[in-house]
C-alpha atoms as a PDB file:
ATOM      1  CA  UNK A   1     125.684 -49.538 251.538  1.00  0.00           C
ATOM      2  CA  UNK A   2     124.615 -52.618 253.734  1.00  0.00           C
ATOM      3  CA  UNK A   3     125.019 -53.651 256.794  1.00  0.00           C
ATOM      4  CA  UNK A   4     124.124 -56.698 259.048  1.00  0.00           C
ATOM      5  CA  UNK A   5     124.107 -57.357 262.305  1.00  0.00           C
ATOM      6  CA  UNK A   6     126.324 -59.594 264.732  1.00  0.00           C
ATOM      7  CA  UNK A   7     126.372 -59.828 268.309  1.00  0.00           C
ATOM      8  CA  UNK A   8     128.683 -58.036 269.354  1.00  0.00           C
ATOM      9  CA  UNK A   9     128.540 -55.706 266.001  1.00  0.00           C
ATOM     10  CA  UNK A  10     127.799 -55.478 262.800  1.00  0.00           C
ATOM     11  CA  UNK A  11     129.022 -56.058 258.938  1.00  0.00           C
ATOM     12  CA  UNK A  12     129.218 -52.965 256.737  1.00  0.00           C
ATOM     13  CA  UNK A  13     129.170 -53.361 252.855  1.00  0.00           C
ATOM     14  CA  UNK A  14     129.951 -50.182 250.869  1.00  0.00           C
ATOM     15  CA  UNK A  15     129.335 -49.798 246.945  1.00  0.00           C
ATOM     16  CA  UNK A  16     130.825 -46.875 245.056  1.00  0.00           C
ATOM     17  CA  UNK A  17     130.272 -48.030 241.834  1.00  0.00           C
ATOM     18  CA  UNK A  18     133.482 -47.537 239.397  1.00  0.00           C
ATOM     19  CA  UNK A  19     135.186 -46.236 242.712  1.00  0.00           C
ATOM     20  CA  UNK A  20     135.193 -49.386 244.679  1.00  0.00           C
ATOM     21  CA  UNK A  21     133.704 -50.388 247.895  1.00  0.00           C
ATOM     22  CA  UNK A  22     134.551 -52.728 251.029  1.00  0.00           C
ATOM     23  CA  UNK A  23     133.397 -55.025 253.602  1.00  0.00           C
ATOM     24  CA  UNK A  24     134.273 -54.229 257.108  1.00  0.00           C
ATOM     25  CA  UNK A  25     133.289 -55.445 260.438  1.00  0.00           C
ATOM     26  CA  UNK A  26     132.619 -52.175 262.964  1.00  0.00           C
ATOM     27  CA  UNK A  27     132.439 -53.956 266.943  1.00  0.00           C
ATOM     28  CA  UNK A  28     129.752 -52.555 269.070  1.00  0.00           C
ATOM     29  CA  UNK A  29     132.571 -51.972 271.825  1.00  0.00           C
ATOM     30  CA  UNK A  30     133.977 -47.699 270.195  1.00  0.00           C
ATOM     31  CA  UNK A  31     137.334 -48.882 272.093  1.00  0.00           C
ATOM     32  CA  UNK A  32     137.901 -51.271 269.503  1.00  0.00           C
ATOM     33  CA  UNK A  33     139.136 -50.615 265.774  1.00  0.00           C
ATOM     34  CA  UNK A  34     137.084 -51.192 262.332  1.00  0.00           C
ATOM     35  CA  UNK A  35     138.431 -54.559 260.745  1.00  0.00           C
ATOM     36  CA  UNK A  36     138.675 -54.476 256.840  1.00  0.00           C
ATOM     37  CA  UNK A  37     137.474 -57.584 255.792  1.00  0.00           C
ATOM     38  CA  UNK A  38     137.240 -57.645 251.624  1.00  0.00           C
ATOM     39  CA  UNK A  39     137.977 -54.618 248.999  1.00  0.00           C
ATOM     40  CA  UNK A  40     135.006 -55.269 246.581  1.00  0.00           C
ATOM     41  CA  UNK A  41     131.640 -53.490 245.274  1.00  0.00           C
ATOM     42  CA  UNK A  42     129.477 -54.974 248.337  1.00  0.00           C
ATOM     43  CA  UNK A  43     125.642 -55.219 247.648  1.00  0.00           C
ATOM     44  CA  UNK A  44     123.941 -57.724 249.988  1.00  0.00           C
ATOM     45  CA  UNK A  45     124.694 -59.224 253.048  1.00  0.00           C
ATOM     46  CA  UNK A  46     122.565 -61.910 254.377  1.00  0.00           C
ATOM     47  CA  UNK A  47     121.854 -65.445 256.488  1.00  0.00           C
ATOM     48  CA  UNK A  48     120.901 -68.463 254.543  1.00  0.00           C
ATOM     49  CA  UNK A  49     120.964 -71.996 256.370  1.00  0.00           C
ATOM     50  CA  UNK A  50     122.853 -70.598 259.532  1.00  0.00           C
ATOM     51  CA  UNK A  51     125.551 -68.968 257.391  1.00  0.00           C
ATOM     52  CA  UNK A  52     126.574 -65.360 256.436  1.00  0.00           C
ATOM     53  CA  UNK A  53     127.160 -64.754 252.846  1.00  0.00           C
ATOM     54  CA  UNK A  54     127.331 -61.450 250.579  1.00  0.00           C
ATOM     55  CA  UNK A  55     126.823 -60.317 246.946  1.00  0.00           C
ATOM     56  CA  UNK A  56     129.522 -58.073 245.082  1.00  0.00           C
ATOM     57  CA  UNK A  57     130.572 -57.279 241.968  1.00  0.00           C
ATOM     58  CA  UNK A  58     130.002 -54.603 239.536  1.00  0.00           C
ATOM     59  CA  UNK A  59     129.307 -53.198 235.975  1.00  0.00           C
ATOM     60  CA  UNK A  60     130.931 -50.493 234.617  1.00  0.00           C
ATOM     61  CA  UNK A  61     131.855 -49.480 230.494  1.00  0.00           C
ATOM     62  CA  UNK A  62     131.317 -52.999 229.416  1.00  0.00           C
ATOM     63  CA  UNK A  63     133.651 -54.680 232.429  1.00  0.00           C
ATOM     64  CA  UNK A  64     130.959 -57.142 234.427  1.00  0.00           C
ATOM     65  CA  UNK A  65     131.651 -58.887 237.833  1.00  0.00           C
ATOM     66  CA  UNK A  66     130.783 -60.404 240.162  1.00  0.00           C
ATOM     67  CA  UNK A  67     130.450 -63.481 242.857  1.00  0.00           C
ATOM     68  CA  UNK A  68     128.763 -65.103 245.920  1.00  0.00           C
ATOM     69  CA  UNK A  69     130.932 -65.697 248.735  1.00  0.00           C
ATOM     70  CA  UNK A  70     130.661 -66.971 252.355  1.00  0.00           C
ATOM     71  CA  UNK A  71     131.763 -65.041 255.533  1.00  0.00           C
ATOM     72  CA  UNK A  72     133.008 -67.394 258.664  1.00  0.00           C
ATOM     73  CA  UNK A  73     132.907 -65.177 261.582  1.00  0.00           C
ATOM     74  CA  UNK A  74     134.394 -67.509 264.133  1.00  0.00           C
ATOM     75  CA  UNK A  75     136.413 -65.835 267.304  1.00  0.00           C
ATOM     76  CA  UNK A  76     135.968 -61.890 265.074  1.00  0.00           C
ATOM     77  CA  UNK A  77     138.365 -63.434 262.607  1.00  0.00           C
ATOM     78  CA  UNK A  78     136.499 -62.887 258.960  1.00  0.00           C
ATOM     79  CA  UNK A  79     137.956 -65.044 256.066  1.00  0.00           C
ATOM     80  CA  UNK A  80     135.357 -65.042 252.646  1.00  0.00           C
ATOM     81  CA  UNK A  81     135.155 -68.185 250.582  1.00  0.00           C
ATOM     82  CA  UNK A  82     133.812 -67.675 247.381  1.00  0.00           C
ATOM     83  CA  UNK A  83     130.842 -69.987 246.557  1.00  0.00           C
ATOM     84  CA  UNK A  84     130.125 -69.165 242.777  1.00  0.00           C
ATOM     85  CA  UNK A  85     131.799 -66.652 240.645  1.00  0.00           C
ATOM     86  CA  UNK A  86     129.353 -65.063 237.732  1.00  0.00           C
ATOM     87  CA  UNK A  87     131.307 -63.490 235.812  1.00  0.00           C
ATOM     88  CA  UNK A  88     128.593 -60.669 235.308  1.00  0.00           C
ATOM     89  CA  UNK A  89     127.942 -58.189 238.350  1.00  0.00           C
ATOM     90  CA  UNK A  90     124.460 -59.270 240.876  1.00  0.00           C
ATOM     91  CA  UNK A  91     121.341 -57.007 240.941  1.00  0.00           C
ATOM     92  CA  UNK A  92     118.886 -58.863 242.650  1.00  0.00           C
ATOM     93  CA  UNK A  93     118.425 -61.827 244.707  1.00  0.00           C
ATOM     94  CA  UNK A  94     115.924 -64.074 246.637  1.00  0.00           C
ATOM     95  CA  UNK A  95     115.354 -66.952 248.869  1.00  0.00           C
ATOM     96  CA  UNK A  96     113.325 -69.627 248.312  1.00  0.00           C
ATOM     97  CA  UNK A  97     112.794 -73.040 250.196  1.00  0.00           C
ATOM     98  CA  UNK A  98     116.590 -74.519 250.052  1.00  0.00           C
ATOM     99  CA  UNK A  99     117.866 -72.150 247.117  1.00  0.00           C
ATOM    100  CA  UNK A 100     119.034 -68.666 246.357  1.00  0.00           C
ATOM    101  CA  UNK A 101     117.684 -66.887 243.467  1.00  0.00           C
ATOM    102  CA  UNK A 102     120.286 -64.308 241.622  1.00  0.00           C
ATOM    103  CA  UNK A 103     119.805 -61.908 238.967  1.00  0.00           C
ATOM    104  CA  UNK A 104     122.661 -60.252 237.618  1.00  0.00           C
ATOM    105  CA  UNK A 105     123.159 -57.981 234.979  1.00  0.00           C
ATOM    106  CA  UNK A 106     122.286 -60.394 232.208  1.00  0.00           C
ATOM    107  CA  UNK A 107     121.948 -63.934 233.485  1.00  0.00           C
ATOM    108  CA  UNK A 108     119.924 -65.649 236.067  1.00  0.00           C
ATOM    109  CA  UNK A 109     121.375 -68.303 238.654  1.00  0.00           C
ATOM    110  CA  UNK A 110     119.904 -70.476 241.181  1.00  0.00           C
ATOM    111  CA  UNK A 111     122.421 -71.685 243.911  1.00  0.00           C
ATOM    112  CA  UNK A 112     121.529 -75.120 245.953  1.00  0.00           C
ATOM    113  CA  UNK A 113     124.095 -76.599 248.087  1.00  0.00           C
ATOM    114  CA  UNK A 114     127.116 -74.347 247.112  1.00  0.00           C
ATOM    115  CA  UNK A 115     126.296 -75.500 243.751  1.00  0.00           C
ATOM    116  CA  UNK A 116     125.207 -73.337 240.677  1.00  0.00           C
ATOM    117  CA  UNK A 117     123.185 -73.213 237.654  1.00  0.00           C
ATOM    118  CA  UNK A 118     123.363 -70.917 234.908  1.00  0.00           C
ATOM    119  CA  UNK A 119     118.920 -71.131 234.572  1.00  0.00           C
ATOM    120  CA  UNK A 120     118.979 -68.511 231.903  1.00  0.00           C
ATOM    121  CA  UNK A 121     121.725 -66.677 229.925  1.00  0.00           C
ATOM    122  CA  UNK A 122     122.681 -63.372 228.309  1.00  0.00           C
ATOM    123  CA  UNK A 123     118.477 -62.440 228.822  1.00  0.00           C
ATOM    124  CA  UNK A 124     117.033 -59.853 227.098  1.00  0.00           C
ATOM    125  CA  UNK A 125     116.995 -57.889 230.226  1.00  0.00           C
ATOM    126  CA  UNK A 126     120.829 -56.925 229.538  1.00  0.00           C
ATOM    127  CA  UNK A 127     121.107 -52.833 230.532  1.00  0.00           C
ATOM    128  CA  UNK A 128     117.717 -52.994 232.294  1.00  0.00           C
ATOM    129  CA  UNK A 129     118.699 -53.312 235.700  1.00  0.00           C
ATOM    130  CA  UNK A 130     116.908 -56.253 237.283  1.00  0.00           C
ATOM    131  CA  UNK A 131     116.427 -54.705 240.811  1.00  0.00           C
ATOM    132  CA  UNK A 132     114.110 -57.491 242.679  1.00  0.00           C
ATOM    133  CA  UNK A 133     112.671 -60.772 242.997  1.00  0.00           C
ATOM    134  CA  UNK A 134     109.467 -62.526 244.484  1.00  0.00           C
ATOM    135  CA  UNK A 135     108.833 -65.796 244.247  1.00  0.00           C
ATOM    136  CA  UNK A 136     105.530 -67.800 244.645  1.00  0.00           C
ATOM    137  CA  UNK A 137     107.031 -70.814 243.456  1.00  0.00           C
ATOM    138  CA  UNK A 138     109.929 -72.122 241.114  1.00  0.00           C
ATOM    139  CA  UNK A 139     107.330 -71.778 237.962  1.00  0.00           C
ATOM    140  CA  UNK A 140     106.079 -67.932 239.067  1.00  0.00           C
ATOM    141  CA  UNK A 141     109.157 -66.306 239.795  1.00  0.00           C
ATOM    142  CA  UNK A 142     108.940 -62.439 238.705  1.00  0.00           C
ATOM    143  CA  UNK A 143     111.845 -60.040 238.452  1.00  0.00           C
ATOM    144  CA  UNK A 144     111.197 -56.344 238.316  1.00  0.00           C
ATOM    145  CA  UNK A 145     113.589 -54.711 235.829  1.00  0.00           C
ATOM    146  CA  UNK A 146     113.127 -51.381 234.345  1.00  0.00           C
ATOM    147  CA  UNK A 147     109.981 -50.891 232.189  1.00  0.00           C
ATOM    148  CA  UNK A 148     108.366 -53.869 233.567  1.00  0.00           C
ATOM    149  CA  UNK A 149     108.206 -57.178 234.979  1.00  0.00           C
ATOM    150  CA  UNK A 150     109.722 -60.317 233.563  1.00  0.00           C
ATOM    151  CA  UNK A 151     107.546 -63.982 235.220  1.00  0.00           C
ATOM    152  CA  UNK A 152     110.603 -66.335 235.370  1.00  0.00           C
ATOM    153  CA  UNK A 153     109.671 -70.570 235.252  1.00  0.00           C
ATOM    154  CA  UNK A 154     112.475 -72.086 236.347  1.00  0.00           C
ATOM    155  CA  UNK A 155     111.778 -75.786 235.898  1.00  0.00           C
ATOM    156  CA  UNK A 156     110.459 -74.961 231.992  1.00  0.00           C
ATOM    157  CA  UNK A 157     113.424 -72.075 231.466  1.00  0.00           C
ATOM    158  CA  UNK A 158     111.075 -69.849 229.790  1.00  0.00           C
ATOM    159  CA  UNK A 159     110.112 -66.274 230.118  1.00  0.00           C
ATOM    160  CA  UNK A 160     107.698 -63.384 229.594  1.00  0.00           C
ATOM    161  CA  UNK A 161     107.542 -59.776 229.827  1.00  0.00           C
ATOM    162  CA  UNK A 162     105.186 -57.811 231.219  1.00  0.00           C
ATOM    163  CA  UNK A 163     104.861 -53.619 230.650  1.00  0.00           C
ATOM    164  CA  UNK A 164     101.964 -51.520 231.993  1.00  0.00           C
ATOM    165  CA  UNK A 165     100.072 -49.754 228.793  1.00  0.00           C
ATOM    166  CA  UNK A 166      98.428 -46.914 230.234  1.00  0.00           C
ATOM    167  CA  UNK A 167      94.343 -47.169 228.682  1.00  0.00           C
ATOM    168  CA  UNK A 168      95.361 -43.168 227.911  1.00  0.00           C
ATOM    169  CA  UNK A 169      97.824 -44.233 225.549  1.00  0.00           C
ATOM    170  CA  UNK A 170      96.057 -47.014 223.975  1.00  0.00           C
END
């Protein structure tokens, strides 16, 4: 799960895999009641440019999904706009300068102004579990995955892979 923090409590995202998840809002104040928010495999919860937003979706025996939406917290009552659906479920993501950086299952996105684009598609990286993100800068962008590292450039849309080679095995 995930949670994030409000003033006067705090956002809970739960991911069971194939068994579903939720978003919820649990107040600070025990006299008051959870509030179910969204049904949905909930991964990340974050801030970005003085707004709430979380990653869901999921993958499961060949089924992908997965989107981007927006939380508006005003008064404690949550409504969700979704910003971009991927059709393919979110692993990893990042911030950087005025953008957000998403790897999903088999594609990579870069949101910018509640807009998207689709940087690279159906990667190699498919069933390899991207699982983070740093960023230097939009040309050295590098996503662990498993078995390695993958150095993103955005701007040229190429890639390369990266594997340690143990010197024992060489």
């Amino acid at each position: 799960g995930c949670e994030f923090k409000l003033p006067k409590g705090r956002l809970i995202g739960i991911n069971k895999g194939e068994w579903g998840g939720s978003l919820s809002y649990k107040p600070d104040d025990s006299t008051q009641k959870t509030i179910g928010i969204q049904s949905g495999n909930i991964k990340f919860i974050f801030s970005f440019q003085g707004k709430i937003y979380f990653l869901e979706g999921s993958a499961h025996l060949g089924m992908r999904r997965g989107a981007l939406s927006e939380i508006d917290t005003t008064n404690s009552i949550f409504t969700t706009n979704m910003v971009v659906n991927f059709h393919d479920a979110p692993n990893a993501y990042a911030i950087y300068e005025d953008k957000i950086l998403i790897a999903t299952s088999e594609n990579f996105f870069v949101v910018k102004n509640r807009n998207h684009e689709l940087v690279f598609k159906k990667a190699f990286w498919s069933c390899l579990y991207p699982n983070s993100i740093a960023v230097l800068d939009e040309k050295n962008v590098f996503m662990g995955i498993r078995g390695g590292i993958v150095k993103l450039d955005i701007p040229a849309k190429t890639m390369k892979f990266y594997k340690y080679i143990s010197s024992i095995n060489k």
